[in-house]
Protein backbone atom coordinates (compact mmCIF):
# COMPACT_ATOMS: atom_id res chain seq x y z
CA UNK A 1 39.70 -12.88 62.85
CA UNK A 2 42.85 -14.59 62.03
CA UNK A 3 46.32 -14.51 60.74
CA UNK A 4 49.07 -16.47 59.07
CA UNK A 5 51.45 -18.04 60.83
CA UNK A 6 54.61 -19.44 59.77
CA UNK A 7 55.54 -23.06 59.86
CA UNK A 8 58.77 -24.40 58.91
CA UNK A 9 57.87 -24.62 55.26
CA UNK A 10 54.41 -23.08 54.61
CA UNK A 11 52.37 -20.38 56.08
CA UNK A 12 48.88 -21.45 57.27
CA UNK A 13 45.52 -19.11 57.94
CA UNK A 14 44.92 -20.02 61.11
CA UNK A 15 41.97 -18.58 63.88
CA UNK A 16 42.71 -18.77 67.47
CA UNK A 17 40.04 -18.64 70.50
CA UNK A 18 39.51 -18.92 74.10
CA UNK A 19 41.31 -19.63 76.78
CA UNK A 20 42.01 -23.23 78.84
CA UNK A 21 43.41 -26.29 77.42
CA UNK A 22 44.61 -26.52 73.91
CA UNK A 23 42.33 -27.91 70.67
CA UNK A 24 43.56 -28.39 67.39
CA UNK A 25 40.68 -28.42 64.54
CA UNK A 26 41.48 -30.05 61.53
CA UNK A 27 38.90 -29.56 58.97
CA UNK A 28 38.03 -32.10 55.89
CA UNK A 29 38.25 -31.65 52.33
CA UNK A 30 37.61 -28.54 51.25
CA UNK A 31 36.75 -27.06 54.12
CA UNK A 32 38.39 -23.36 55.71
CA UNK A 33 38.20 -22.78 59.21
CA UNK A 34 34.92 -21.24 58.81
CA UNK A 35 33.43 -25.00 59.11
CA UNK A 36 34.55 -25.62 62.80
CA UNK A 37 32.66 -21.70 63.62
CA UNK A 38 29.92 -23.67 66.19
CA UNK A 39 32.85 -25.05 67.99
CA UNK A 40 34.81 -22.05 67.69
CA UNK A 41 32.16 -20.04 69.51
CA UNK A 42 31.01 -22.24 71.46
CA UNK A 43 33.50 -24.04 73.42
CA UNK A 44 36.03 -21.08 73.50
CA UNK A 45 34.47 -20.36 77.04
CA UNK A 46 35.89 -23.91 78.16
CA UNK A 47 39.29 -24.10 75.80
CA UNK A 48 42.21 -22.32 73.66
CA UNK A 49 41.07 -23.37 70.25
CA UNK A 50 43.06 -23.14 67.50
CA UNK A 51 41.52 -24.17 63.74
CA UNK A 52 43.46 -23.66 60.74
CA UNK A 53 43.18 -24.22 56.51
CA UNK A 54 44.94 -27.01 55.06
CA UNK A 55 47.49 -26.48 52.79
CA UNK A 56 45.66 -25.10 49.24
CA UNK A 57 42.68 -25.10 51.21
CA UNK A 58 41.05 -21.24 52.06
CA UNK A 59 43.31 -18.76 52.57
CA UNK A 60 46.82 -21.36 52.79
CA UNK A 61 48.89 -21.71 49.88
CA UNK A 62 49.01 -24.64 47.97
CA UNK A 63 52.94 -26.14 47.25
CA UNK A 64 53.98 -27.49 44.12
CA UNK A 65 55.03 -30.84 45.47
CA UNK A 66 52.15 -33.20 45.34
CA UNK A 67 49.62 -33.29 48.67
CA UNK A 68 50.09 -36.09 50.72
CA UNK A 69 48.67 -36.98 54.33
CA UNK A 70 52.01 -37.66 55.80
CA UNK A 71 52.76 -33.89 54.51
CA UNK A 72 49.38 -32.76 56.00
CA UNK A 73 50.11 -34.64 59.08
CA UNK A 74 53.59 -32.28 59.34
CA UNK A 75 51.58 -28.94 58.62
CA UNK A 76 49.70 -29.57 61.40
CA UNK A 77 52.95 -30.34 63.79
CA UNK A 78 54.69 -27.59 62.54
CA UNK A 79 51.74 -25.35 63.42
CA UNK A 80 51.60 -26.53 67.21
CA UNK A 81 55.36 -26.22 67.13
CA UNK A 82 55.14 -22.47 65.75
CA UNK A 83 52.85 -21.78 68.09
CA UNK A 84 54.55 -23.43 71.17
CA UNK A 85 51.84 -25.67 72.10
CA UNK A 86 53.53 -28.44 73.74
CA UNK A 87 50.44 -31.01 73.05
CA UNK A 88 46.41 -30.42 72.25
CA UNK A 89 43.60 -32.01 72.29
CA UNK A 90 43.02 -33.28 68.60
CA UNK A 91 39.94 -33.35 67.19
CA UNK A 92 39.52 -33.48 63.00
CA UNK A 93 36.66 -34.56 60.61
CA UNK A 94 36.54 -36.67 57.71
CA UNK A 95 39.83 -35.97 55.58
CA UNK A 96 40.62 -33.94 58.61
CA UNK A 97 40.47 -36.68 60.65
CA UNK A 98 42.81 -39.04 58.23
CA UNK A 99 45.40 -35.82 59.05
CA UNK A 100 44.72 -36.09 62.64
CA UNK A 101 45.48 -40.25 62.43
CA UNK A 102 48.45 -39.49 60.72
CA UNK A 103 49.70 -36.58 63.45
CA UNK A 104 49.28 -38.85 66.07
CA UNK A 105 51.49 -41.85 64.54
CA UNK A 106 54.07 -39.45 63.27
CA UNK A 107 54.19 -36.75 66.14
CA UNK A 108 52.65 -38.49 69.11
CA UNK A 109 54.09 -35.68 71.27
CA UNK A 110 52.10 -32.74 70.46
CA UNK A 111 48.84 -35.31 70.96
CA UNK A 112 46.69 -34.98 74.37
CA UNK A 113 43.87 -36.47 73.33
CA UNK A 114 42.31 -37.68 69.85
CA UNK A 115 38.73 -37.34 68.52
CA UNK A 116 38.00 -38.89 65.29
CA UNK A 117 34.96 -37.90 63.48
CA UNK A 118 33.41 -39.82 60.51
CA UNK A 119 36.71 -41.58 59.72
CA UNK A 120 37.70 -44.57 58.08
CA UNK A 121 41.53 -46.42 57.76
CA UNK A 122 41.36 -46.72 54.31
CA UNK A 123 39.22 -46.83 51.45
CA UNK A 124 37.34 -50.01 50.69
CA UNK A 125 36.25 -50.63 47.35
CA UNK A 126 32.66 -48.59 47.64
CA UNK A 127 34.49 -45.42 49.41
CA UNK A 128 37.24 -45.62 46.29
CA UNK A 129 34.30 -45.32 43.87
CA UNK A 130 32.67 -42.60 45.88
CA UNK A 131 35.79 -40.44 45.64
CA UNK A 132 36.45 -41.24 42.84
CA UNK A 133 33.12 -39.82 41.33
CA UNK A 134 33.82 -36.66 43.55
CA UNK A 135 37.05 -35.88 41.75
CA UNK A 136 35.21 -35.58 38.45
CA UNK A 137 32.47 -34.25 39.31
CA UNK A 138 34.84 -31.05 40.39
CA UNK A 139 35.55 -31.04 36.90
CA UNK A 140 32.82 -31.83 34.92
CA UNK A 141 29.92 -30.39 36.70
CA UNK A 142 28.08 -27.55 34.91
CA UNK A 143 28.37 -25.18 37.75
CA UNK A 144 30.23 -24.61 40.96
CA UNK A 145 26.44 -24.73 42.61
CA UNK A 146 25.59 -28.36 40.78
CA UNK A 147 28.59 -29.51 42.00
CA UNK A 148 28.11 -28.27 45.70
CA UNK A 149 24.69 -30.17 45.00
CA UNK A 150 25.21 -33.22 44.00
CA UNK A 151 28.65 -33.59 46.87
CA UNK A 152 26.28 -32.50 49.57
CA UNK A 153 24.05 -35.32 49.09
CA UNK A 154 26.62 -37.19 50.33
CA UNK A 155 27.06 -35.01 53.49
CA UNK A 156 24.50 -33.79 55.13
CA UNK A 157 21.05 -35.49 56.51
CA UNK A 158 18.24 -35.85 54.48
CA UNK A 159 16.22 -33.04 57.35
CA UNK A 160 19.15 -30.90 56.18
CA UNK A 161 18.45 -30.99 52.72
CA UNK A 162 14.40 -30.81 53.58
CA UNK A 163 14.50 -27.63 55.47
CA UNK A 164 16.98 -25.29 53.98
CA UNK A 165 19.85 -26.04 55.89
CA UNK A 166 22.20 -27.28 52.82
CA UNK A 167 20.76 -24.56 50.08
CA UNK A 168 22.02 -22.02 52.98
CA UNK A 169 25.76 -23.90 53.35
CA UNK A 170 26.09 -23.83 49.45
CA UNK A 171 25.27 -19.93 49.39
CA UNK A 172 27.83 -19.63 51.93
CA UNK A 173 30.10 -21.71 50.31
CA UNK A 174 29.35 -19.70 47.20
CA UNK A 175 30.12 -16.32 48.60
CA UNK A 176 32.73 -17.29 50.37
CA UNK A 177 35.85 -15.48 48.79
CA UNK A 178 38.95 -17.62 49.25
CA UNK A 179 38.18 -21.10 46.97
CA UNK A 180 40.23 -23.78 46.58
CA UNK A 181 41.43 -24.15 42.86
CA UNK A 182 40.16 -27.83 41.18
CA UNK A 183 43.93 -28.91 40.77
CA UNK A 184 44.36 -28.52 45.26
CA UNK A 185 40.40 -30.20 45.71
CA UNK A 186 41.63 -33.30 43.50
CA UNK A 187 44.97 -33.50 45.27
CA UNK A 188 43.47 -33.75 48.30
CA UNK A 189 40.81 -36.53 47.12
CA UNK A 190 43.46 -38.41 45.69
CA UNK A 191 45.78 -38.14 49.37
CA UNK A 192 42.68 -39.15 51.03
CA UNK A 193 41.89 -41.96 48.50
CA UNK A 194 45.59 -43.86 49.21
CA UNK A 195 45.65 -43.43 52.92
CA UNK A 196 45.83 -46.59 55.01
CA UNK A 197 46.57 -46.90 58.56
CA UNK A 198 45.26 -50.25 59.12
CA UNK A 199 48.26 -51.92 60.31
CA UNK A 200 49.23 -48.71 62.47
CA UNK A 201 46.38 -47.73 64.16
CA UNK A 202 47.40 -49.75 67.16
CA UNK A 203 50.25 -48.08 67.60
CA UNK A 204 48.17 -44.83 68.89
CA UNK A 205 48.23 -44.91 72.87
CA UNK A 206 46.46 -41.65 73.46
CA UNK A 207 42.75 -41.47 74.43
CA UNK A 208 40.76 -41.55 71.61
CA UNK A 209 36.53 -41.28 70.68
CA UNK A 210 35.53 -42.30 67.32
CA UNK A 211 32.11 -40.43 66.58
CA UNK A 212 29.86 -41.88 63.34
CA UNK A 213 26.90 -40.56 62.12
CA UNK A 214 24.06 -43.18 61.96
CA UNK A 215 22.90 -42.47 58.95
CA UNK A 216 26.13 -40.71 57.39
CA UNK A 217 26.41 -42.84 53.90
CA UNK A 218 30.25 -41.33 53.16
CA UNK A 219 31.76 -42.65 55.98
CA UNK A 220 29.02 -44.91 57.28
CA UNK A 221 29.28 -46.00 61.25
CA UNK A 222 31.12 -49.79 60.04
CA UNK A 223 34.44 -47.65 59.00
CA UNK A 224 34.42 -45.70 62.59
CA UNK A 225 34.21 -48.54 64.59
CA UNK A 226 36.88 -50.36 62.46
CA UNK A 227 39.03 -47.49 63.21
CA UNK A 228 37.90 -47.86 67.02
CA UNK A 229 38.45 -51.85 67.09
CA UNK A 230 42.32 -51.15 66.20
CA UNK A 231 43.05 -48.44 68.39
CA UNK A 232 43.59 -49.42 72.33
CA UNK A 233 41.09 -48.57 74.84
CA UNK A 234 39.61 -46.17 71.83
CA UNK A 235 35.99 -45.31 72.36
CA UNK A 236 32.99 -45.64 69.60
CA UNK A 237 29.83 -43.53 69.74
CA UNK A 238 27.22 -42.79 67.11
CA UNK A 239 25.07 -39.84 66.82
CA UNK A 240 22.39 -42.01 65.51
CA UNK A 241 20.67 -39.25 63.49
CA UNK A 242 23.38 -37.39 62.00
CA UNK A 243 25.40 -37.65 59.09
CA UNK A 244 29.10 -36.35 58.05
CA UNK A 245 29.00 -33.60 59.48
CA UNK A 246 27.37 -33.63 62.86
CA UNK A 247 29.33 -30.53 64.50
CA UNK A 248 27.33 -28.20 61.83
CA UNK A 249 24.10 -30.21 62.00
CA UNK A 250 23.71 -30.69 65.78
CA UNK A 251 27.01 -28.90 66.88
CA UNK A 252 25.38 -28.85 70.89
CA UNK A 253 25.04 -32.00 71.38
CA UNK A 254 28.36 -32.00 69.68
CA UNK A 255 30.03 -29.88 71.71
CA UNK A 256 29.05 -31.59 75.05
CA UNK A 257 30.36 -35.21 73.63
CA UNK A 258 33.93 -34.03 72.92
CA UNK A 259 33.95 -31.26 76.15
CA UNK A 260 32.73 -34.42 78.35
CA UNK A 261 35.65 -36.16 76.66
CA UNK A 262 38.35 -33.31 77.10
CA UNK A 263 37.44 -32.70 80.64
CA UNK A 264 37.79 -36.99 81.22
CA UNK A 265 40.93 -37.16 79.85
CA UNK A 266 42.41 -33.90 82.02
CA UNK A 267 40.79 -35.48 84.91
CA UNK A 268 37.14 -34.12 85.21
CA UNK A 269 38.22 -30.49 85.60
């Protein structure tokens, strides 16, 4: 399910569920709304969830204007604004949750809530030489699949790569019909690469969790609780045995962290 909806500039593929207070899902780099499906499913019992693909990412169009996260940032406003959504709960992962940062400081208004999820304020030198290597390996791998490969190792847990779990994802990934083109995939490395909110961070005054993986090596645990430090009143957990991308891996114990969080900030209902 899903449709496109019209922003003021750009139409986006976005997938609506549920019913109770709103979430905005803002996925990472790459990624369609196919990636936030456990969350999706399960919390649409609890809340009106609304996930969408980036610009150039799945099924949105790419524009011919370089990406940028400020631009990313306004997608994501113009969506909630399309869709009348006064204000959501925001909740984004990885590059996703760079966008959501960047929402928050440039549209404060449409943000209830925040949860950041394996994020970082900018890139320190070993993160620029990580994503740096990603953007060519996009080019210069021998196959889509030894690309997916070698990225992966970055991403998921090493029980994830032990029991099947990541040869599944890339056979997904794989069959999955609506890829993003190299040019959009180094775009957004190279918007994710520049971003720094260091100096702005304490300008957010909406509730906010920070969730690391413990053994995430992409986005390791020190970068989330930087990120935490500089926000006010901002709270820092780690899912000690998870990596990047802890909503696929464990996406229960997931869900209960960010729906105790929701239902905290609307006052425990």
């Amino acid at each position: 399910m899903g449709e496109r909806v019209r922003t003021a500039d750009i139409d986006l593929w976005t997938d609506r569920r549920g019913t109770g207070p709103e979430v905005l899902l803002i996925a990472g780099l790459g990624d369609p709304v196919e990636a936030w499906g456990a969350q999706l499913d399960g919390l649409s019992d609890r809340y009106h969830l609304t996930a969408f693909d980036n610009r150039g990412m799945g099924r949105s169009p790419m524009r011919p204007e370089p990406v940028t996260v400020s631009a990313l940032a306004d997608d994501a406003a113009g969506l909630l604004r399309a869709l009348d959504i006064p204000s959501a709960h925001v909740a984004g992962f990885s590059g996703g949750s760079i966008i959501a940062q960047e929402l928050t400081l440039r549209h404060p208004e449409f943000v209830r809530s925040l949860v950041l999820v394996s994020t970082w304020a900018r890139c320190d030198a070993l993160a620029r030489a990580m994503v740096t290597s990603w953007r060519w390996m996009a080019e210069l791998a021998p196959s889509e699949r030894a690309f997916l490969e070698a990225f992966y190792a970055w991403i998921y847990t090493p029980r994830a790569h032990a029991d099947g779990t990541v040869d599944r994802i890339i056979d997904e990934v794989l069959a999955f019909p609506y890829q993003p083109s190299l040019e959009a995939v180094q775009g957004m490395i190279d918007a994710f690469a520049v971003h720094d909110t260091t100096d702005r961070l304490p300008d957010i005054a909406v509730p906010t969790l920070v969730l690391a993986g413990g053994v995430d090596i992409s986005a390791p645990p020190r970068l989330g609780r930087a990120v935490a430090d500089a926000i006010p009143g901002a709270r820092f957990e780690v899912m000690e045995e998870e990596a990047h991308q802890p909503f696929q891996e464990a996406p229960e114990a997931f869900n209960a962290r960010v729906d105790a969080f929701w239902r905290e900030v609307d006052g425990g209902s």
